[in-house]
N, C-alpha and C. Protein backbone atom coordinates (compact mmCIF):
# COMPACT_ATOMS: atom_id res chain seq x y z
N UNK A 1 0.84 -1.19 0.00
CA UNK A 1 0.00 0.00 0.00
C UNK A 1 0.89 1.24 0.00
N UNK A 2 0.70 2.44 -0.71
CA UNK A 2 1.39 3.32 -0.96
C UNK A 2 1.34 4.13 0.04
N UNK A 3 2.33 4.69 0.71
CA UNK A 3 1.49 5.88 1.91
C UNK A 3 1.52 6.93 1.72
N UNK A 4 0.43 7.80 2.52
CA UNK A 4 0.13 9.32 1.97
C UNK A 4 0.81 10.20 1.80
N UNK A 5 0.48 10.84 0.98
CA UNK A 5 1.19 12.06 0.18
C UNK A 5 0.79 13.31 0.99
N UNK A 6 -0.26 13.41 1.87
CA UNK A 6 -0.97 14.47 2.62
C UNK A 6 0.43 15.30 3.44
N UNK A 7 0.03 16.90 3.17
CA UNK A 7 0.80 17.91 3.92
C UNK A 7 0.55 18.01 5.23
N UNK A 8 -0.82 17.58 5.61
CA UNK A 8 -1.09 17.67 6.88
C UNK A 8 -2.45 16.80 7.27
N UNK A 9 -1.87 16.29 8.38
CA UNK A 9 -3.10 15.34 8.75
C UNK A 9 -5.02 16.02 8.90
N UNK A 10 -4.52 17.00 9.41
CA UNK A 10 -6.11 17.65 9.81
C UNK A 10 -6.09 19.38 9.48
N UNK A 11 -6.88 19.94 9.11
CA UNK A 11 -7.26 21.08 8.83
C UNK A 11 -8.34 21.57 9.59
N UNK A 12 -8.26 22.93 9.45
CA UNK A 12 -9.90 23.60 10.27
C UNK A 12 -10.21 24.78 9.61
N UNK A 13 -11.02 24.72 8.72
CA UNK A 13 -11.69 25.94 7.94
C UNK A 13 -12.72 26.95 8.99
N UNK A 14 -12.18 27.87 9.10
CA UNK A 14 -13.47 29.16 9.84
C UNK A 14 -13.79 30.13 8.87
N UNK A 15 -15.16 29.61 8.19
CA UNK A 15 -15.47 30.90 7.29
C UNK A 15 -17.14 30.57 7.61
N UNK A 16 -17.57 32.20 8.12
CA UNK A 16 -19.19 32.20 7.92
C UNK A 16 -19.93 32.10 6.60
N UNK A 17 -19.19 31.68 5.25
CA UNK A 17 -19.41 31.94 4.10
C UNK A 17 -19.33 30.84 3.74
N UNK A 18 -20.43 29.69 3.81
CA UNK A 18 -20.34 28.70 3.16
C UNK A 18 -19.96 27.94 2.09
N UNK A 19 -19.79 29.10 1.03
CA UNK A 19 -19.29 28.53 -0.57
C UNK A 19 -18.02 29.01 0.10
N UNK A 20 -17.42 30.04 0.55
CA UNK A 20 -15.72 29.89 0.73
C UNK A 20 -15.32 28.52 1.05
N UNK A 21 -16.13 28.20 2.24
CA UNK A 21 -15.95 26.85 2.77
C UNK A 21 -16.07 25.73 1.95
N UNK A 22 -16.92 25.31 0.99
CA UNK A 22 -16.75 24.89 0.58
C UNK A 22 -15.93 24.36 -0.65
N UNK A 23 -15.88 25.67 -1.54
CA UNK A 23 -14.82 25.72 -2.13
C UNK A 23 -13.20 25.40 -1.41
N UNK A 24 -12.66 25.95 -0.45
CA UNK A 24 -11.93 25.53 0.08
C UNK A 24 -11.74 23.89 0.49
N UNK A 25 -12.52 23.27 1.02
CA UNK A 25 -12.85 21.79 0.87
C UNK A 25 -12.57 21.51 0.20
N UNK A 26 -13.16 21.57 -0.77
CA UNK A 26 -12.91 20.83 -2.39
C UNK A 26 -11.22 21.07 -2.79
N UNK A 27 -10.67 22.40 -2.73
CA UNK A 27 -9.69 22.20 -3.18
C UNK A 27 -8.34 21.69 -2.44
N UNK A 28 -8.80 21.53 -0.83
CA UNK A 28 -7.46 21.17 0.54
C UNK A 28 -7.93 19.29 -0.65
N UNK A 29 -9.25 19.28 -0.72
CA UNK A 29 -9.24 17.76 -1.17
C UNK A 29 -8.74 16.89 -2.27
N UNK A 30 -9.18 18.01 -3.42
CA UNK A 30 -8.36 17.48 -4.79
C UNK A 30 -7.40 17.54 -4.96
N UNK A 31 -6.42 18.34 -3.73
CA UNK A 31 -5.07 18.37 -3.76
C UNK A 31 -4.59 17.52 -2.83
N UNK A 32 -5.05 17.17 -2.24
CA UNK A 32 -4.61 15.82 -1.05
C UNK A 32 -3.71 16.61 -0.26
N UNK A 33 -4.27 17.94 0.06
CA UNK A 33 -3.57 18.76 1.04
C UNK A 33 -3.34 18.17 2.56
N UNK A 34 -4.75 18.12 2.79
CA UNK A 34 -5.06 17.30 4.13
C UNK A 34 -5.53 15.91 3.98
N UNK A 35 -5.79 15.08 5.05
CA UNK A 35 -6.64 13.80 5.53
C UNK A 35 -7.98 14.45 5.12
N UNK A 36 -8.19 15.17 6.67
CA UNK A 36 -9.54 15.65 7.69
C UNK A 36 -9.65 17.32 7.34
N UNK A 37 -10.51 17.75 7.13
CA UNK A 37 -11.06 18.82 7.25
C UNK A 37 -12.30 18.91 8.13
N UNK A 38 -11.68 19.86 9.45
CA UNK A 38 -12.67 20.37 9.99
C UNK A 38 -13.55 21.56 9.50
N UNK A 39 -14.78 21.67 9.35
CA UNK A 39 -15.36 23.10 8.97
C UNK A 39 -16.26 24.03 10.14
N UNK A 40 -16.07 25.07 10.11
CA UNK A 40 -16.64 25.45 11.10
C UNK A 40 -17.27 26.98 10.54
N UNK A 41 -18.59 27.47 11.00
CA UNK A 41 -18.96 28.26 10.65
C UNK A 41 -19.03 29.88 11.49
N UNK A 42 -18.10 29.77 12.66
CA UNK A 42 -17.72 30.73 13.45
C UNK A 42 -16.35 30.84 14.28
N UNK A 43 -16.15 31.54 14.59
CA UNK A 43 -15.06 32.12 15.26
C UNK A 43 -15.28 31.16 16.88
N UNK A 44 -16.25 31.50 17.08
CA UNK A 44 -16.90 30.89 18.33
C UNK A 44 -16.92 29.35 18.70
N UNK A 45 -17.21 29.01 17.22
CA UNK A 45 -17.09 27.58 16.81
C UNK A 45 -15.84 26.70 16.81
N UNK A 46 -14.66 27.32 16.37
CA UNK A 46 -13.45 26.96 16.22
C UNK A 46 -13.09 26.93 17.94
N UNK A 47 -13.05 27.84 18.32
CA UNK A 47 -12.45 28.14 20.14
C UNK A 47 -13.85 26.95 20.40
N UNK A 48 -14.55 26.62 20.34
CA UNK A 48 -15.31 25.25 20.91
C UNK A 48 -14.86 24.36 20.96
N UNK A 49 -14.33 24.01 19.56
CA UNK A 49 -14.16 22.60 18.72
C UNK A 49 -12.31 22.53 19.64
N UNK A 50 -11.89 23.42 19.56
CA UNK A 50 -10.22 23.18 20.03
C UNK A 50 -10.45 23.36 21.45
N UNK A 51 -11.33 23.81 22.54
CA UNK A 51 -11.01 23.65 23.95
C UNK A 51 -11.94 22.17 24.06
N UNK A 52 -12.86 21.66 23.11
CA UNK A 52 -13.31 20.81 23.48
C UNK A 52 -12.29 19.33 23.11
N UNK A 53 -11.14 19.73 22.58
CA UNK A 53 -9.88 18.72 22.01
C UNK A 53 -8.86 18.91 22.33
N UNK A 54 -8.84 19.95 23.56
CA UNK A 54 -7.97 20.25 23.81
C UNK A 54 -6.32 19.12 24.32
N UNK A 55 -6.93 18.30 24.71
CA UNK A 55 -6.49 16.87 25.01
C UNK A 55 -5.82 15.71 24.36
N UNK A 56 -6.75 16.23 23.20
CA UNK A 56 -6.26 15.71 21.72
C UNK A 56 -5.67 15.57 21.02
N UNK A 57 -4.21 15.55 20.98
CA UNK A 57 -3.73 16.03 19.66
C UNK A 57 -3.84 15.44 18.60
N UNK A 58 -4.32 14.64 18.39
CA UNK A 58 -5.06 13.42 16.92
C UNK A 58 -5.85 14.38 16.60
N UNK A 59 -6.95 14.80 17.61
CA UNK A 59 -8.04 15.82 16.96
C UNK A 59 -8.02 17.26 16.50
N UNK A 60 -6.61 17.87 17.31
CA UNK A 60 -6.39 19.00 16.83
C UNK A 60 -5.87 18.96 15.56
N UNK A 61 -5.91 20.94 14.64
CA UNK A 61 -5.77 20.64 13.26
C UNK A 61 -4.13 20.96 13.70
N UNK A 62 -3.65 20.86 11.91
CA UNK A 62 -1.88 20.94 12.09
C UNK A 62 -2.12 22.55 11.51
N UNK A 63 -3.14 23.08 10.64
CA UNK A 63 -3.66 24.32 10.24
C UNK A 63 -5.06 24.93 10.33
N UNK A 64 -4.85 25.99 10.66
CA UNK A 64 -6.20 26.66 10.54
C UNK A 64 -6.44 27.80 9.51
N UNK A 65 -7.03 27.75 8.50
CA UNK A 65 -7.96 28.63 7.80
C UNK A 65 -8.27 29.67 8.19
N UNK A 66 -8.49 30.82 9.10
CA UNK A 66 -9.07 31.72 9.62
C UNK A 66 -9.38 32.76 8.41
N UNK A 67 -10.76 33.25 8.53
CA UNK A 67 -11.16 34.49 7.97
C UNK A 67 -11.08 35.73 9.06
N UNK A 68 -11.27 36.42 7.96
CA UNK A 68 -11.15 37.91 9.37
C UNK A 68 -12.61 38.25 9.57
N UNK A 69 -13.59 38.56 8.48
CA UNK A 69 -15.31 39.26 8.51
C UNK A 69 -15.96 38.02 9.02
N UNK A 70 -16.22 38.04 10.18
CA UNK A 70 -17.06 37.11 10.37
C UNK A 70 -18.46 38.09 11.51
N UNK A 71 -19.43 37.34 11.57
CA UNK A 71 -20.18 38.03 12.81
C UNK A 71 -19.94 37.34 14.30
N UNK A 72 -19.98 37.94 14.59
CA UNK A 72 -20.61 37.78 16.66
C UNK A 72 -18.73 37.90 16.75
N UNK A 73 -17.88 37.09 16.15
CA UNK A 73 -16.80 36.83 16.41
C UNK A 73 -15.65 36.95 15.54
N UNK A 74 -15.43 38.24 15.16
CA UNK A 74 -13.95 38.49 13.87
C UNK A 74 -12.96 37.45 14.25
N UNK A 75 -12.08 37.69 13.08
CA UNK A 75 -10.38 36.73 13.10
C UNK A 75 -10.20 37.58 14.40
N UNK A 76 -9.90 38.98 14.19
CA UNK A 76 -8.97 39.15 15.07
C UNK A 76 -9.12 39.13 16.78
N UNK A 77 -10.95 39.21 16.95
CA UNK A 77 -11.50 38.91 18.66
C UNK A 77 -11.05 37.09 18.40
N UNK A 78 -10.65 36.17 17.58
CA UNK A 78 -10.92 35.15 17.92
C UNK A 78 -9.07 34.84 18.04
N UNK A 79 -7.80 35.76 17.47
CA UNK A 79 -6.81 35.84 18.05
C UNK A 79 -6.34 35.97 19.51
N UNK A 80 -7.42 36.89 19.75
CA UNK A 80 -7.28 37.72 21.59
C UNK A 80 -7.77 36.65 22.22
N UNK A 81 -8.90 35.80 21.98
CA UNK A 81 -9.14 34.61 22.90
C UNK A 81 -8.32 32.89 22.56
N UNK A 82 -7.71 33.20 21.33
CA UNK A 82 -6.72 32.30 21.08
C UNK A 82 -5.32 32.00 21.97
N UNK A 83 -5.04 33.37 22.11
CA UNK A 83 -3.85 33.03 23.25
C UNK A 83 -3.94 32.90 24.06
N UNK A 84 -5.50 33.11 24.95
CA UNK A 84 -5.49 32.44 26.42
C UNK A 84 -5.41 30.95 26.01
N UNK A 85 -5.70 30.29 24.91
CA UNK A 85 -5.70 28.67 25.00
C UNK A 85 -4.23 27.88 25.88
N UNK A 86 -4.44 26.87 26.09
CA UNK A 86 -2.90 26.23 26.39
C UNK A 86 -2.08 26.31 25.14
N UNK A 87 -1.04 25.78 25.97
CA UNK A 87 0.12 26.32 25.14
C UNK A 87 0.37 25.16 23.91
N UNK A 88 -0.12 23.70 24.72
CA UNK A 88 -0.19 22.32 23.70
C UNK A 88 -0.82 22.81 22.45
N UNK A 89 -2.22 23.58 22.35
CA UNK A 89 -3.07 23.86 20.93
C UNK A 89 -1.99 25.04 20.39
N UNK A 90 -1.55 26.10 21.15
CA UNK A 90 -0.80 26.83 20.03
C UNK A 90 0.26 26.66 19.91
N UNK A 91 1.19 25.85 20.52
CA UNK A 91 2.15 24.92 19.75
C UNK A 91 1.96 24.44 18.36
N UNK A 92 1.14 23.70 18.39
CA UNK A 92 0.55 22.48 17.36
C UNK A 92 -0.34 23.12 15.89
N UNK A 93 -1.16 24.41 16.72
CA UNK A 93 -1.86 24.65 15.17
C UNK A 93 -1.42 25.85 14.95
N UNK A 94 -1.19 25.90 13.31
CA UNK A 94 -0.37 26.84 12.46
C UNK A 94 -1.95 27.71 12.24
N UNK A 95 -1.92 29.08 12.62
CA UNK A 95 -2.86 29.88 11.61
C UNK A 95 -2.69 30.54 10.17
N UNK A 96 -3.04 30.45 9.29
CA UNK A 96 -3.70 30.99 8.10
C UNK A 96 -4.31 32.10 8.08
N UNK A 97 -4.22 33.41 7.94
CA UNK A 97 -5.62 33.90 7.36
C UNK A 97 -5.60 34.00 6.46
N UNK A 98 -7.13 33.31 6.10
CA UNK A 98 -7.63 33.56 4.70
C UNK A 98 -9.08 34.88 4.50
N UNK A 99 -8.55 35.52 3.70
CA UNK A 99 -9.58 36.76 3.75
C UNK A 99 -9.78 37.35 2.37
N UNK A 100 -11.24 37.52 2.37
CA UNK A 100 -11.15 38.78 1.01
C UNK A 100 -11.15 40.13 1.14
N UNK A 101 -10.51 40.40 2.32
CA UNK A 101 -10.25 41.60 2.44
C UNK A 101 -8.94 42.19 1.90
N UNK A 102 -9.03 43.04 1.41
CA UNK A 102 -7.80 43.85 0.38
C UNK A 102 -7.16 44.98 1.04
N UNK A 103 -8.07 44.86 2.51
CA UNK A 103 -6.97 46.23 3.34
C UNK A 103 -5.77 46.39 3.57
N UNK A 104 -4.60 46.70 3.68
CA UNK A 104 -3.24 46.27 4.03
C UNK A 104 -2.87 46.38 5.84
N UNK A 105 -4.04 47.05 6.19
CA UNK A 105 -4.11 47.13 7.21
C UNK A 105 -4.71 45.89 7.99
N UNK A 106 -5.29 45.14 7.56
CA UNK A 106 -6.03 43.89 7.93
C UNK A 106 -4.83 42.73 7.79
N UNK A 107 -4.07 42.97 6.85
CA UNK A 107 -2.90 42.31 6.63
C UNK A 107 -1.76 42.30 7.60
N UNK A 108 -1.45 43.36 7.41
CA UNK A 108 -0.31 44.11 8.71
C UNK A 108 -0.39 43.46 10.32
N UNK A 109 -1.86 43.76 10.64
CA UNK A 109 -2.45 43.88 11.63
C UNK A 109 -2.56 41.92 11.87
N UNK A 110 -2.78 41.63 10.73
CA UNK A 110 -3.35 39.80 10.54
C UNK A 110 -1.27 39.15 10.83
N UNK A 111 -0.60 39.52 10.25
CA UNK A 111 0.98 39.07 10.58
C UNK A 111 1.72 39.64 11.72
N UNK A 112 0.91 40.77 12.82
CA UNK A 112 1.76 41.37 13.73
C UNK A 112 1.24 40.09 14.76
N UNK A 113 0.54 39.35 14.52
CA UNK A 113 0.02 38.27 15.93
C UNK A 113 0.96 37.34 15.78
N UNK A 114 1.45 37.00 16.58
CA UNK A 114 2.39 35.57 16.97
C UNK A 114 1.79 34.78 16.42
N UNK A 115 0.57 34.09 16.13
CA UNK A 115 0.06 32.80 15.95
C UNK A 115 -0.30 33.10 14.61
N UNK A 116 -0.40 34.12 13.52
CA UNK A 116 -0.50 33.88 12.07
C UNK A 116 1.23 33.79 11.78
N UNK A 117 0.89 32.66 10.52
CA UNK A 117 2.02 32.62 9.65
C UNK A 117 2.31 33.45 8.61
N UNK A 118 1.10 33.54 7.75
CA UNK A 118 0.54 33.85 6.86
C UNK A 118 -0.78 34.34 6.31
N UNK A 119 -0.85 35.00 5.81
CA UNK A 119 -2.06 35.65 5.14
C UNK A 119 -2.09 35.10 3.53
N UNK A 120 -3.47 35.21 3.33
CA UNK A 120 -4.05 34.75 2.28
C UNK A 120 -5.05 35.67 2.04
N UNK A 121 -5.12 35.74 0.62
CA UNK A 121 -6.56 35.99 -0.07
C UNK A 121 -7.34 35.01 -0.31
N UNK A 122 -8.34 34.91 -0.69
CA UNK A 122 -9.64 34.69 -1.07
C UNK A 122 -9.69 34.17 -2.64
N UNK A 123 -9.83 33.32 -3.35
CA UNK A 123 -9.74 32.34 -2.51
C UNK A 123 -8.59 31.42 -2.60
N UNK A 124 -8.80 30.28 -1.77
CA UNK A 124 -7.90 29.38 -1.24
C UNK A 124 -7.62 27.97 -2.96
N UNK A 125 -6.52 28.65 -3.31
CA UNK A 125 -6.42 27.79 -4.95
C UNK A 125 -4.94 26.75 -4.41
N UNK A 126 -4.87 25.92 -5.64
CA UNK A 126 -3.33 24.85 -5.21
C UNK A 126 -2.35 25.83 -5.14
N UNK A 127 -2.03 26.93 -5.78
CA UNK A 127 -0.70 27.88 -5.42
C UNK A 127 -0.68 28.58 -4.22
N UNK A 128 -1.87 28.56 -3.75
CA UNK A 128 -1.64 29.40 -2.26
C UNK A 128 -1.33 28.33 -1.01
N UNK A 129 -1.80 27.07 -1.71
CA UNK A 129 -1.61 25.80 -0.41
C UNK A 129 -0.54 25.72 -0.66
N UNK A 130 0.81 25.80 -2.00
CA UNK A 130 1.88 25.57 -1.67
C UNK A 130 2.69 26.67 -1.34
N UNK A 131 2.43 27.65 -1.08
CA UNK A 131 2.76 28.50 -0.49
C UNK A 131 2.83 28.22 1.36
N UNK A 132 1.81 28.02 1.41
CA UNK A 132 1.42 27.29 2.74
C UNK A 132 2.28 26.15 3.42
N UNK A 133 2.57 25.37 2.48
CA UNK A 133 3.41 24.02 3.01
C UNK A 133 4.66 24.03 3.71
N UNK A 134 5.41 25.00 3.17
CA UNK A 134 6.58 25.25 3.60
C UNK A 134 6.21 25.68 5.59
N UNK A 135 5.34 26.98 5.63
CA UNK A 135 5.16 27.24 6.61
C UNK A 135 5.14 25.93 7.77
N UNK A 136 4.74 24.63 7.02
CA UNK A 136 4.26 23.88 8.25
C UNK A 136 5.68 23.69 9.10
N UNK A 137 6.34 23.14 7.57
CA UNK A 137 8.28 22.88 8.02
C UNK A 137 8.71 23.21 9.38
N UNK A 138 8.23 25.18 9.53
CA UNK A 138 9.31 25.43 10.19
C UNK A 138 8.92 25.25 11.63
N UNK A 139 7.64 24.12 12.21
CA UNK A 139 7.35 23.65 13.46
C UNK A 139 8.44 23.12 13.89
């Protein structure tokens, strides 16, 4: 049996925008980016799904997806409650933002946080995941 070619075992998409999300799916999939894709449709949702795995590290992702426009809960309120997490989840998961925002200030502001690697636009195509890959490396 051949073994996987996958960049990363698990993923976690946060976009309130369902076709982002899904589109994104489709393409972490046809590229055999990931195993697992988690999807999640809030900011709120993601800080659920990771204090409720916290324990986990099978269940935690190796990346996260983050958008910045979201409601009840932006990227960047879901940064400020990101670093109270333990230190095991932000060890382990790499953030992303992915955004269609074109501000440079959203950008700036999205790479001055310790826990983004990288920023992304909108949307999420095979040249921006290999852009991405390298980032995992430098864990």
């Amino acid at each position: 049996m051949e073994e996987n070619s996958f960049d990363c075992h698990r993923v976690m998409i946060v976009d309130d925008a369902r076709i982002d999300r899904f589109l994104a799916e489709k393409i972490i999939s046809r590229h055999a980016f990931a195993e697992e894709v988690v999807s999640v449709d809030s900011a709120l949702g993601a800080l659920e799904y990771l204090t409720k795995n916290s324990a986990n590290d099978e269940a935690l992702p190796d990346l996260i997806f983050l958008d910045i426009n979201m409601p009840e809960m932006n990227g960047f309120e879901f940064l400020a409650s990101y670093k109270t997490m333990p230190e095991r989840i932000r060890s382990k998961c790499i953030i992303i933002m992915l955004s269609s925002s074109l501000d440079p200030e959203d950008k700036e502001l999205a790479l001055q946080s310790p826990y983004v690697r990288h920023f992304l636009n909108k949307p999420l195509t095979k040249q921006k995941l290999q852009e991405v890959t390298p980032v995992r490396g430098q864990i």
